[in-house]
N, C-alpha and C. Protein backbone atom coordinates (compact mmCIF):
# COMPACT_ATOMS: atom_id res chain seq x y z
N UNK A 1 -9.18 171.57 -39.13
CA UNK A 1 -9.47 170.15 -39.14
C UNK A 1 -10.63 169.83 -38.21
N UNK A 2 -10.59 170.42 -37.29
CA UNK A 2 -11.77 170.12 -36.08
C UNK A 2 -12.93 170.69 -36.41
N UNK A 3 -13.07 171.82 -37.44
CA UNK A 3 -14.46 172.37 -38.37
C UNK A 3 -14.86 171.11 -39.17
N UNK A 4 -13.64 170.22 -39.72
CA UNK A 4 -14.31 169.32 -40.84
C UNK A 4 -14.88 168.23 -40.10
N UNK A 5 -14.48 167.78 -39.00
CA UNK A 5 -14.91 166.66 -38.08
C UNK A 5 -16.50 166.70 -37.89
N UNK A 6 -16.40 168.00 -37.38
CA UNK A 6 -17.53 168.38 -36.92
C UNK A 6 -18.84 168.67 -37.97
N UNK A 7 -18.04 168.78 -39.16
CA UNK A 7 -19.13 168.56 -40.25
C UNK A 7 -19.83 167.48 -41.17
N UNK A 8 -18.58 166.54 -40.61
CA UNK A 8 -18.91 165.25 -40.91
C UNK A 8 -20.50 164.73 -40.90
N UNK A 9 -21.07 164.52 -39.62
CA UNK A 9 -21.86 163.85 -39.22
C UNK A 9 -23.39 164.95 -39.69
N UNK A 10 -23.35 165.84 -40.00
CA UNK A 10 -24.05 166.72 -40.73
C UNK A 10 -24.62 166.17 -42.26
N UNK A 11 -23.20 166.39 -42.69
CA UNK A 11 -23.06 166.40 -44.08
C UNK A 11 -23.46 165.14 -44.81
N UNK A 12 -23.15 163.65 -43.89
CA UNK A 12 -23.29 162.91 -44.13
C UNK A 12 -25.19 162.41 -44.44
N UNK A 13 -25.70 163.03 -42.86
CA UNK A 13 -27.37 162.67 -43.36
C UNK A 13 -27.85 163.58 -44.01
N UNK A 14 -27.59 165.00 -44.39
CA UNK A 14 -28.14 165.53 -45.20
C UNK A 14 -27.62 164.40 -46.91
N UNK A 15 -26.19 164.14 -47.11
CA UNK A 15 -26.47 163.10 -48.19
C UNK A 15 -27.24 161.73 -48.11
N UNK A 16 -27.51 161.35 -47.18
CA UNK A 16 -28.44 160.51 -47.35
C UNK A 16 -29.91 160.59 -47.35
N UNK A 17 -30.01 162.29 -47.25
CA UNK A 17 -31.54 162.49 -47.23
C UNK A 17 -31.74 162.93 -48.65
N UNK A 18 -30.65 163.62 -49.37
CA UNK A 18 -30.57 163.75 -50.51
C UNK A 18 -30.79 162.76 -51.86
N UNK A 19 -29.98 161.61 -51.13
CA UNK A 19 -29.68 160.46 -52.10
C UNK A 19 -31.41 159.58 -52.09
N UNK A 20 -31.89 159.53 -50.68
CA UNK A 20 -33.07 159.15 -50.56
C UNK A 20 -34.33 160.00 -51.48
N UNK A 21 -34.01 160.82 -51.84
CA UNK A 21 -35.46 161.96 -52.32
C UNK A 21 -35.13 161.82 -54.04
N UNK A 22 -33.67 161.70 -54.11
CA UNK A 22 -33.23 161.25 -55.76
C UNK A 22 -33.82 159.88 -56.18
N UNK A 23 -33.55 158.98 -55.23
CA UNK A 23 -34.05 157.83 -55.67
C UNK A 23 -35.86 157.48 -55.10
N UNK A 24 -36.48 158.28 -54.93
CA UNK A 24 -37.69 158.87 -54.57
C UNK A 24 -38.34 157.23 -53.53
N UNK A 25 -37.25 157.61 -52.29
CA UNK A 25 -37.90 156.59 -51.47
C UNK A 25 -38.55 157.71 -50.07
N UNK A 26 -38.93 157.23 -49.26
CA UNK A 26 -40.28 157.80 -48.77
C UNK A 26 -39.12 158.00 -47.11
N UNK A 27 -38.13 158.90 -47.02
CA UNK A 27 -37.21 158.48 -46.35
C UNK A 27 -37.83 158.45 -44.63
N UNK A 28 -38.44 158.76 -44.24
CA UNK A 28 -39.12 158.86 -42.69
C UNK A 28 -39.93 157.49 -42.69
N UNK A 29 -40.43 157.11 -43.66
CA UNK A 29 -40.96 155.60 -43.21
C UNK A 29 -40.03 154.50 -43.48
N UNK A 30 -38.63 154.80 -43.91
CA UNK A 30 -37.66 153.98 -43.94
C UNK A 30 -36.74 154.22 -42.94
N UNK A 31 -36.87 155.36 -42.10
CA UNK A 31 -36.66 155.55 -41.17
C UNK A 31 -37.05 154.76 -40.01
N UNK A 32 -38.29 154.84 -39.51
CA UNK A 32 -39.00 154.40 -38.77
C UNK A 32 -38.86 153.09 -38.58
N UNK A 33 -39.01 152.38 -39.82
CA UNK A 33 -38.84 150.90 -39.86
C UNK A 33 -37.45 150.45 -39.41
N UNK A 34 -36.39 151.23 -39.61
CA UNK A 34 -34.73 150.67 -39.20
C UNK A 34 -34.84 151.30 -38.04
N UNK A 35 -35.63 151.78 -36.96
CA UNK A 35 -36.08 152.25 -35.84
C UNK A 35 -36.27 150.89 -34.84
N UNK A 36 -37.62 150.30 -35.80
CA UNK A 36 -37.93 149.65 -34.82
C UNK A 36 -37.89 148.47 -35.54
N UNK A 37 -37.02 148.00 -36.13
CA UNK A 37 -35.59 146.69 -36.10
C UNK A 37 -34.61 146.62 -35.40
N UNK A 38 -34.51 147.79 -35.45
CA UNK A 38 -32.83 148.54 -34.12
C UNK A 38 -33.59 148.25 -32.54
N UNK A 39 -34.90 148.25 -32.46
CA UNK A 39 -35.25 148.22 -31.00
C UNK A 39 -36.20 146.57 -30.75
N UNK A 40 -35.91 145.69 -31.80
CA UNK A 40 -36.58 144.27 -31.79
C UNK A 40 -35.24 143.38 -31.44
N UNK A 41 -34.15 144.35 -32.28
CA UNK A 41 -32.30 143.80 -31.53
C UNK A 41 -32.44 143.82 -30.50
N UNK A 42 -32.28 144.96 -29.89
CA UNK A 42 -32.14 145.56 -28.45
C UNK A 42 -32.60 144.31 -27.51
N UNK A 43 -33.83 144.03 -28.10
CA UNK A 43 -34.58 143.39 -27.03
C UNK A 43 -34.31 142.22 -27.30
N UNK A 44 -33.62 141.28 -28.49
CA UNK A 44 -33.22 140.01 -28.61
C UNK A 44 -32.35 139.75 -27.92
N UNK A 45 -31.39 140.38 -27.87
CA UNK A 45 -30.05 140.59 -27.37
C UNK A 45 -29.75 141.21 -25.54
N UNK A 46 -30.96 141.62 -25.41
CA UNK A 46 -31.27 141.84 -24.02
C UNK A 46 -30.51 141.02 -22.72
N UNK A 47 -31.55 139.30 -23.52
CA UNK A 47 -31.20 138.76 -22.27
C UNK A 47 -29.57 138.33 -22.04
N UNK A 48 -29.28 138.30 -23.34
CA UNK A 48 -27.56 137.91 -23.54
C UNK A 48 -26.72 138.08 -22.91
N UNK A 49 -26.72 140.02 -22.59
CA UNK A 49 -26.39 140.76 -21.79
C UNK A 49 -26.44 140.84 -20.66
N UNK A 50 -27.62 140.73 -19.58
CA UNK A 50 -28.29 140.36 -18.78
C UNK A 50 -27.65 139.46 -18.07
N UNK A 51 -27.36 138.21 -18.73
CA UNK A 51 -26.98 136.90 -18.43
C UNK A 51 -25.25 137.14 -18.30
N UNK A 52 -24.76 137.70 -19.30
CA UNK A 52 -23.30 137.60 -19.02
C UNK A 52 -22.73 138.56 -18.33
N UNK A 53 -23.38 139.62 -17.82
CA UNK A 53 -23.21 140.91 -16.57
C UNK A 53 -23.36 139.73 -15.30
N UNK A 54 -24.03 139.42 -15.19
CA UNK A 54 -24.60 138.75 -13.75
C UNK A 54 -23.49 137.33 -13.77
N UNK A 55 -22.98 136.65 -14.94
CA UNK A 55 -22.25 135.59 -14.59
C UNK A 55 -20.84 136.60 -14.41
N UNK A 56 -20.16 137.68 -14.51
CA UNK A 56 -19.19 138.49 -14.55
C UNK A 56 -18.44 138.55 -13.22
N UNK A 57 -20.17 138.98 -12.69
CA UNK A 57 -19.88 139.43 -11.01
C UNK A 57 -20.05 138.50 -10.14
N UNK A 58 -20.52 137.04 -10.77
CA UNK A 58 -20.46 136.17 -10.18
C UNK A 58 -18.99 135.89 -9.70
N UNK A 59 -18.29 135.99 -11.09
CA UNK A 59 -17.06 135.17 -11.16
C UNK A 59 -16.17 136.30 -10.32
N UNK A 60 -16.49 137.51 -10.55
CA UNK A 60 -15.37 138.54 -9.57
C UNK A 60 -15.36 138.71 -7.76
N UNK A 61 -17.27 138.65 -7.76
CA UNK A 61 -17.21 138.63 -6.02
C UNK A 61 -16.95 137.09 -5.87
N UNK A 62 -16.32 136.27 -6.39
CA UNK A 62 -16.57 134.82 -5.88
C UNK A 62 -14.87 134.75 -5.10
N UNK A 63 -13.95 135.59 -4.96
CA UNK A 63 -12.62 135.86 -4.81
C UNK A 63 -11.64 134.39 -5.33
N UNK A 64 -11.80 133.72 -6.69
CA UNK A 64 -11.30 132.19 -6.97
C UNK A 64 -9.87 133.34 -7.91
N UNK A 65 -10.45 134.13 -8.02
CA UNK A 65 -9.12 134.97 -8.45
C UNK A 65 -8.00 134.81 -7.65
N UNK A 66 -8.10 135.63 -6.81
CA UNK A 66 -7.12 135.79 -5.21
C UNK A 66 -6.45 134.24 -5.18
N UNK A 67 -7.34 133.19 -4.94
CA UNK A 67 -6.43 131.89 -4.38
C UNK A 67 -6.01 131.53 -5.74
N UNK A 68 -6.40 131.70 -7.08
CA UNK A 68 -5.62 131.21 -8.20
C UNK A 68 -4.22 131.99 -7.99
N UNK A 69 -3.92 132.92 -8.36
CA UNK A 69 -3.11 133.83 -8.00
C UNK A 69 -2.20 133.38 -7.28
N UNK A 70 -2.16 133.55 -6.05
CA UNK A 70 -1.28 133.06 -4.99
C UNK A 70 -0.40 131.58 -5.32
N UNK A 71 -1.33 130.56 -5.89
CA UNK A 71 -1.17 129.46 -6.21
C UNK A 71 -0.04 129.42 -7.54
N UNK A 72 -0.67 130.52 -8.50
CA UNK A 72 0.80 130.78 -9.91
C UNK A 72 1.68 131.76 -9.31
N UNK A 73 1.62 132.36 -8.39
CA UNK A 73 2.83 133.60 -8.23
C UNK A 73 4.24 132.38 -8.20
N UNK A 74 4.47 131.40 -7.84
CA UNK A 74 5.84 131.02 -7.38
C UNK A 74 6.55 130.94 -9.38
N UNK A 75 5.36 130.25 -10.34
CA UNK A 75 5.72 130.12 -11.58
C UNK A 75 5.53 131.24 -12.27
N UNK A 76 4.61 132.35 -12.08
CA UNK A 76 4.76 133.44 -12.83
C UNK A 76 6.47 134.86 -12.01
N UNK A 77 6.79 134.40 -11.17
CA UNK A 77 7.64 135.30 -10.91
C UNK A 77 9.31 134.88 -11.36
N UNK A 78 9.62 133.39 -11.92
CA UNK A 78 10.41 132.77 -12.77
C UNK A 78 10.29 133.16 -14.12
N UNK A 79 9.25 133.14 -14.26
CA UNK A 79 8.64 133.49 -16.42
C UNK A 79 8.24 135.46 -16.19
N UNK A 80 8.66 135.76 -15.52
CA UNK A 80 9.01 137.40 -15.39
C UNK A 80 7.51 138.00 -16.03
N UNK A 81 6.42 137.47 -15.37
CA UNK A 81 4.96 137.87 -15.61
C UNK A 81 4.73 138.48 -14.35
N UNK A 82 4.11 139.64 -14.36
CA UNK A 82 3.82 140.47 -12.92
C UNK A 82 2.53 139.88 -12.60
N UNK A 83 2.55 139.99 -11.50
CA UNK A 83 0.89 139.41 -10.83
C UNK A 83 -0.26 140.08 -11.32
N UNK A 84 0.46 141.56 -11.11
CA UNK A 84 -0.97 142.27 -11.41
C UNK A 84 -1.61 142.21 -12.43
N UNK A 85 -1.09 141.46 -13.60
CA UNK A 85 -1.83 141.47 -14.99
C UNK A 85 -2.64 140.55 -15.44
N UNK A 86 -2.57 139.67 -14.35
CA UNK A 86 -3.48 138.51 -14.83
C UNK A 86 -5.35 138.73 -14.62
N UNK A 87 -5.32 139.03 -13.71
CA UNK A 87 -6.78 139.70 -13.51
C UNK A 87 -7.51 140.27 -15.13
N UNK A 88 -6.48 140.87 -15.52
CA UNK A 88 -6.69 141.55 -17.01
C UNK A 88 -6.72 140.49 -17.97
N UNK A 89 -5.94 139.38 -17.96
CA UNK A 89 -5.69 138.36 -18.93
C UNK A 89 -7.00 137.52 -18.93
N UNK A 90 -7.41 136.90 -17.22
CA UNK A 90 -8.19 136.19 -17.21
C UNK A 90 -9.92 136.79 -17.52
N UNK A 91 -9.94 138.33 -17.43
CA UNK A 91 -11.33 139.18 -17.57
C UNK A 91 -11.66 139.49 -19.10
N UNK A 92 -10.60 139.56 -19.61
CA UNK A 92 -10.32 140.04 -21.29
C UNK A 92 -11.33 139.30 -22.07
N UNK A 93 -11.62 137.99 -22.52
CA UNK A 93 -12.40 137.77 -22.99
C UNK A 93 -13.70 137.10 -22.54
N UNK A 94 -13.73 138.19 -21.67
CA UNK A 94 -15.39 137.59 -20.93
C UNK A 94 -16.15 139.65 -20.99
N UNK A 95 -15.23 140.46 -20.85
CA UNK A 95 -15.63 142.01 -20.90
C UNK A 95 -14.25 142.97 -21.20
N UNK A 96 -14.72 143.68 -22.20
CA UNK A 96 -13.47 144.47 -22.85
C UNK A 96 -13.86 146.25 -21.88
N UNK A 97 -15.18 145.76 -21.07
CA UNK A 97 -15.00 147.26 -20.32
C UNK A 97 -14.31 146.88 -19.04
N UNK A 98 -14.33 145.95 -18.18
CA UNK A 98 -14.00 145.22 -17.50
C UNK A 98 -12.43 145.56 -17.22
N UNK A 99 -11.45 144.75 -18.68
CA UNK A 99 -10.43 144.67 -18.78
C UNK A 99 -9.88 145.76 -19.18
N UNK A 100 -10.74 146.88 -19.43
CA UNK A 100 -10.10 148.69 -19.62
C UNK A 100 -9.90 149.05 -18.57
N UNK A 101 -10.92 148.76 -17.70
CA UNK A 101 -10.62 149.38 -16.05
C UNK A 101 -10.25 148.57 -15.30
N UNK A 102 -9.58 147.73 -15.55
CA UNK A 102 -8.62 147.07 -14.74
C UNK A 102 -7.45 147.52 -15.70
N UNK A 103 -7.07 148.20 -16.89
CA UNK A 103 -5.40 148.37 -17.51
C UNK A 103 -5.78 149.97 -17.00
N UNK A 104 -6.81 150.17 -16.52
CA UNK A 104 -6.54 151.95 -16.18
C UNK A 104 -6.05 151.75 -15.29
N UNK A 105 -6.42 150.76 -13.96
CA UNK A 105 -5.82 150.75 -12.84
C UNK A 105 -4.48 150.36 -12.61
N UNK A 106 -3.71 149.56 -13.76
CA UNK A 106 -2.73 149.23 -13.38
C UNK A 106 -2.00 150.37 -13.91
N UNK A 107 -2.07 151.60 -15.06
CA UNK A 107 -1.79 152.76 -15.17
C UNK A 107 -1.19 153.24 -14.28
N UNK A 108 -2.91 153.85 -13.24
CA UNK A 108 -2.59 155.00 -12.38
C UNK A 108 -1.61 154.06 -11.20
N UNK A 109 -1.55 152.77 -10.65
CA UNK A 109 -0.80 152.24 -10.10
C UNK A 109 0.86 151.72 -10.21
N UNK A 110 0.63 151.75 -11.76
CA UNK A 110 2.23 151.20 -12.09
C UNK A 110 2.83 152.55 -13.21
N UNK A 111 2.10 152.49 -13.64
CA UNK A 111 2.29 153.56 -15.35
C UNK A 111 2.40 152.90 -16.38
N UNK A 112 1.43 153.60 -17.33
CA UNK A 112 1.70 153.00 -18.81
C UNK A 112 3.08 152.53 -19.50
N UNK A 113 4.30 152.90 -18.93
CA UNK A 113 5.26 152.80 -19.32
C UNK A 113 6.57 151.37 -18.61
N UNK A 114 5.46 150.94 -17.30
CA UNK A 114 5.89 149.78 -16.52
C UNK A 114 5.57 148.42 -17.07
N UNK A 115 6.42 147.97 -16.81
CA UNK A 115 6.44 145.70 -17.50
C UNK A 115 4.74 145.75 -17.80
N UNK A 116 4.16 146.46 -16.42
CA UNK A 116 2.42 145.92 -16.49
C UNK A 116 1.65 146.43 -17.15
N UNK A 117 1.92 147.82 -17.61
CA UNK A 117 1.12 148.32 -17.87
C UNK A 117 1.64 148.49 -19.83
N UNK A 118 3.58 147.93 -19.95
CA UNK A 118 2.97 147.50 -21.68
C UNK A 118 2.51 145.86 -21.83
N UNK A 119 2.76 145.15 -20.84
CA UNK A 119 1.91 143.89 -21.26
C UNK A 119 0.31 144.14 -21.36
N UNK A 120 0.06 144.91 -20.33
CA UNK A 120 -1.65 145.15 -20.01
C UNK A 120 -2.29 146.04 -21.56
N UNK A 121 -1.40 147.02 -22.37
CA UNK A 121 -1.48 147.50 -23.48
C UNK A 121 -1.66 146.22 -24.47
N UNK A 122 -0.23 145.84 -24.69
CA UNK A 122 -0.15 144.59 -25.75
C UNK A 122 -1.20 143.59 -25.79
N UNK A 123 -1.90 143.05 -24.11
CA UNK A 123 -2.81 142.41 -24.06
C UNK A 123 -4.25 142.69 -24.57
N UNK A 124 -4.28 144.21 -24.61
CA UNK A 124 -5.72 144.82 -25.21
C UNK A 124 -5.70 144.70 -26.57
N UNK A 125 -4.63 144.75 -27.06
CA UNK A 125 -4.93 144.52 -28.90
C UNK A 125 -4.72 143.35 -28.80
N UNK A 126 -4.46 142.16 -28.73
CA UNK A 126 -3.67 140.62 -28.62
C UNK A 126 -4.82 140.05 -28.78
N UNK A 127 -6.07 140.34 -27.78
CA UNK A 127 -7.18 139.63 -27.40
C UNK A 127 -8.32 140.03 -27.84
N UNK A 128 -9.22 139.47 -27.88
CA UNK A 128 -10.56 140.02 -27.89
C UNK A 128 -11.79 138.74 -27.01
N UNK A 129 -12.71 139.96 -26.69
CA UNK A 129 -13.93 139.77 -25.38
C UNK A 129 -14.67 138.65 -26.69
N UNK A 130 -14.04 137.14 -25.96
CA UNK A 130 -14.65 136.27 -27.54
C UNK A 130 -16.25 135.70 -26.51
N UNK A 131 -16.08 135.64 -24.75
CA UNK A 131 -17.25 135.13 -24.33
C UNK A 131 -18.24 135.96 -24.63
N UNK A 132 -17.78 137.20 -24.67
CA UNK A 132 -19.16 138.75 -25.37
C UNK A 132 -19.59 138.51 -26.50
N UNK A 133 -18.62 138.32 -27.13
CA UNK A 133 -19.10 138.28 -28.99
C UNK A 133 -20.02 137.00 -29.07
N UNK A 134 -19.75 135.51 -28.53
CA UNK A 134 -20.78 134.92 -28.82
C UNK A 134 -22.05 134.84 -27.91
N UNK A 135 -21.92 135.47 -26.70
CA UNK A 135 -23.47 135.46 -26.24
C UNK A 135 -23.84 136.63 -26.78
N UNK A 136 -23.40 137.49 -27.34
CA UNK A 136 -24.40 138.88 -28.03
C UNK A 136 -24.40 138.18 -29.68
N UNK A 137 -23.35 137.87 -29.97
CA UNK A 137 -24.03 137.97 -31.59
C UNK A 137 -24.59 136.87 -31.94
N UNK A 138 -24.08 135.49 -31.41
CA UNK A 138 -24.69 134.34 -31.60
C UNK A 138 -26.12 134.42 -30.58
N UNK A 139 -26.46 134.93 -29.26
CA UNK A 139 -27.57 135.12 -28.72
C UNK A 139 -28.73 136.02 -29.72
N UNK A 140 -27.79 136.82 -30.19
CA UNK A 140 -29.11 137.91 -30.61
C UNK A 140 -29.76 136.83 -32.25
N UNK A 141 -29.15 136.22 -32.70
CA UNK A 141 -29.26 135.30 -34.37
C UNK A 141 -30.07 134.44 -33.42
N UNK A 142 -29.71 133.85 -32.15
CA UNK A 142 -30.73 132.34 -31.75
C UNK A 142 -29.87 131.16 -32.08
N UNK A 143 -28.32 131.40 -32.58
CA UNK A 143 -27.11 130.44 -32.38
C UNK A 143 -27.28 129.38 -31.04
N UNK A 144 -27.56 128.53 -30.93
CA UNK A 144 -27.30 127.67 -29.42
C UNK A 144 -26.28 126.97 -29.76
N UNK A 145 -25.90 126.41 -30.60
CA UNK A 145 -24.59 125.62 -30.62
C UNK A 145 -23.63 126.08 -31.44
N UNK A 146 -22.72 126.94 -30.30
CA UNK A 146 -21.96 127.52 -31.19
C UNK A 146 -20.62 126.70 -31.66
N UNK A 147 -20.50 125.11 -31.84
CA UNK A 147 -19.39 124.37 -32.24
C UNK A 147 -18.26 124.66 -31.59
N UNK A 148 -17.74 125.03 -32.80
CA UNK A 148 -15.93 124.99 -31.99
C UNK A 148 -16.02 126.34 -31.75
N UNK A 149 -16.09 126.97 -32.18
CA UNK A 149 -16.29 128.68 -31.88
C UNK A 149 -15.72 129.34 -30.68
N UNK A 150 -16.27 128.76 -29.50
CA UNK A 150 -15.72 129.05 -27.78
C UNK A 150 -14.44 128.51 -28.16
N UNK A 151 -14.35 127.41 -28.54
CA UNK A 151 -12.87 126.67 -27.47
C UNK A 151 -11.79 127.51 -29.04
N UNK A 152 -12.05 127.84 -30.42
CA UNK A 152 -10.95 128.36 -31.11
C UNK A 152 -11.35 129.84 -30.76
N UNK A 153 -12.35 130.79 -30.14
CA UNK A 153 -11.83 132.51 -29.34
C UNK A 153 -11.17 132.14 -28.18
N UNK A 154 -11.37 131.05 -27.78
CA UNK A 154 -10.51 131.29 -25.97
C UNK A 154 -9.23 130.53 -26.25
N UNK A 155 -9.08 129.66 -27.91
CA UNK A 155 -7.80 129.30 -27.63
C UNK A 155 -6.75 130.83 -28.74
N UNK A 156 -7.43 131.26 -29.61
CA UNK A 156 -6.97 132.61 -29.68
C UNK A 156 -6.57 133.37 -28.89
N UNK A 157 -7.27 133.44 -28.01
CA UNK A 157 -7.13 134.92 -26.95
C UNK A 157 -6.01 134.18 -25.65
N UNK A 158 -6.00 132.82 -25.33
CA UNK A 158 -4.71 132.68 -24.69
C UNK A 158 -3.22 132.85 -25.70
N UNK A 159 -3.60 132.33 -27.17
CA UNK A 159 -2.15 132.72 -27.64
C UNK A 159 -2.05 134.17 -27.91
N UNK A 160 -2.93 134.77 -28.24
CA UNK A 160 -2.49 136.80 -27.60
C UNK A 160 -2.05 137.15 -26.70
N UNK A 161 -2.48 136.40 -25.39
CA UNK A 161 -2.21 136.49 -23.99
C UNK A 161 -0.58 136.04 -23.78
N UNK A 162 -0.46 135.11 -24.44
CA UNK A 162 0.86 134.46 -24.43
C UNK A 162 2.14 135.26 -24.91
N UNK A 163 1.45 135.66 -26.79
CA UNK A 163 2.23 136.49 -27.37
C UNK A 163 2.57 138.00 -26.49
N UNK A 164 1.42 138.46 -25.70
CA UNK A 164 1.85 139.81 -24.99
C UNK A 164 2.90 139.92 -24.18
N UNK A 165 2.89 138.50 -23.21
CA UNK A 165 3.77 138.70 -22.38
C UNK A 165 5.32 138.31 -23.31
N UNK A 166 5.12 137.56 -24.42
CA UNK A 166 6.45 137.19 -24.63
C UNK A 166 7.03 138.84 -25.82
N UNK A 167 6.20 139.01 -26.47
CA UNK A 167 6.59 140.15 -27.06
C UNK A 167 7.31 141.29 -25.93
N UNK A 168 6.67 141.66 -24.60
CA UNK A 168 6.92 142.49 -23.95
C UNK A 168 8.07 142.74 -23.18
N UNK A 169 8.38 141.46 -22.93
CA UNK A 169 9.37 140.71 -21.94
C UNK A 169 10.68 140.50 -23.08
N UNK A 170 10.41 140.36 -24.82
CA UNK A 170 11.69 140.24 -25.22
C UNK A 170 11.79 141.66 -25.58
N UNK A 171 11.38 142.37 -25.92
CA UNK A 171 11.65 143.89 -26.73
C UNK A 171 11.86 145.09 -25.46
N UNK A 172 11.12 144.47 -23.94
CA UNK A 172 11.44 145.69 -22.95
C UNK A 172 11.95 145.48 -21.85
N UNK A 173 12.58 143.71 -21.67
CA UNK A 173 12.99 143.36 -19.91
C UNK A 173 14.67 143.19 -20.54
């Protein structure tokens, strides 16, 4: 099986170099051209990136985490939500690398198999990085008003957030 994997990605552009010479297109200058479309993205989409890295670390060295926190622990330790997962809840849809290495950490700290670490699971499929998706895909198109768009991904991704902890808490506490 691991021979065919590995032949995959072979097999595949030799058929498309094949299929290209059948249908007698000129395949290196059709090359070239999805080259440098792929690198006119890059650079549309640049500043998108740029912009939402730097507001990231704004929001992480700014420590408004820490005093939020402290402030819900008296109501999240009644509704049987661990502290440590919110960091993950509140990062999730602003960076999905972000919110990986913060569920690795609660891993090697709690274990994949602890309250935190299957809410911190459940929360990775539940949600999705909706502040990423519209400054990259609506940034890279030239979208400026993206309507309702923000407020129905962030009101999605709190009812994932919601559903994780309640799925987790009825099927494993």
């Amino acid at each position: 099986m691991s021979q065919i994997s590995k032949l995959m990605i072979p097999l595949f552009v030799l058929f498309v170099i094949f299929y290209g010479l059948k249908k007698k297109i000129v395949i290196y200058d059709v090359f070239l051209e999805g080259a440098k479309e792929g690198l006119v993205t890059v650079f549309n989409i640049f500043p998108s990136i740029i912009a939402m890295v730097f507001a990231i670390n704004i929001f992480l060295n700014s420590n408004i985490l820490d005093f939020l926190f402290q402030f819900l622990n008296p109501l999240l330790s009644i509704l049987n939500i661990p502290l440590n997962i919110l960091p993950m809840a509140l990062i999730r849809p602003i960076s999905g690398t972000a919110s990986l290495a913060i569920m690795n950490d609660i891993f090697i700290k709690y274990g994949p198999d602890s309250l935190s670490g299957r809410i911190a699971s459940v929360l990775q499929g539940c949600t999705d990085t909706t502040i990423y998706v519209l400054a990259l895909y609506f940034g890279s198109i030239k979208i400026s008003k993206t309507r309702h768009a923000l407020s129905t991904g962030l009101f999605a991704d709190f009812i994932g957030i919601l559903a994780s902890f309640l799925i987790v808490n009825f099927f494993f506490s």
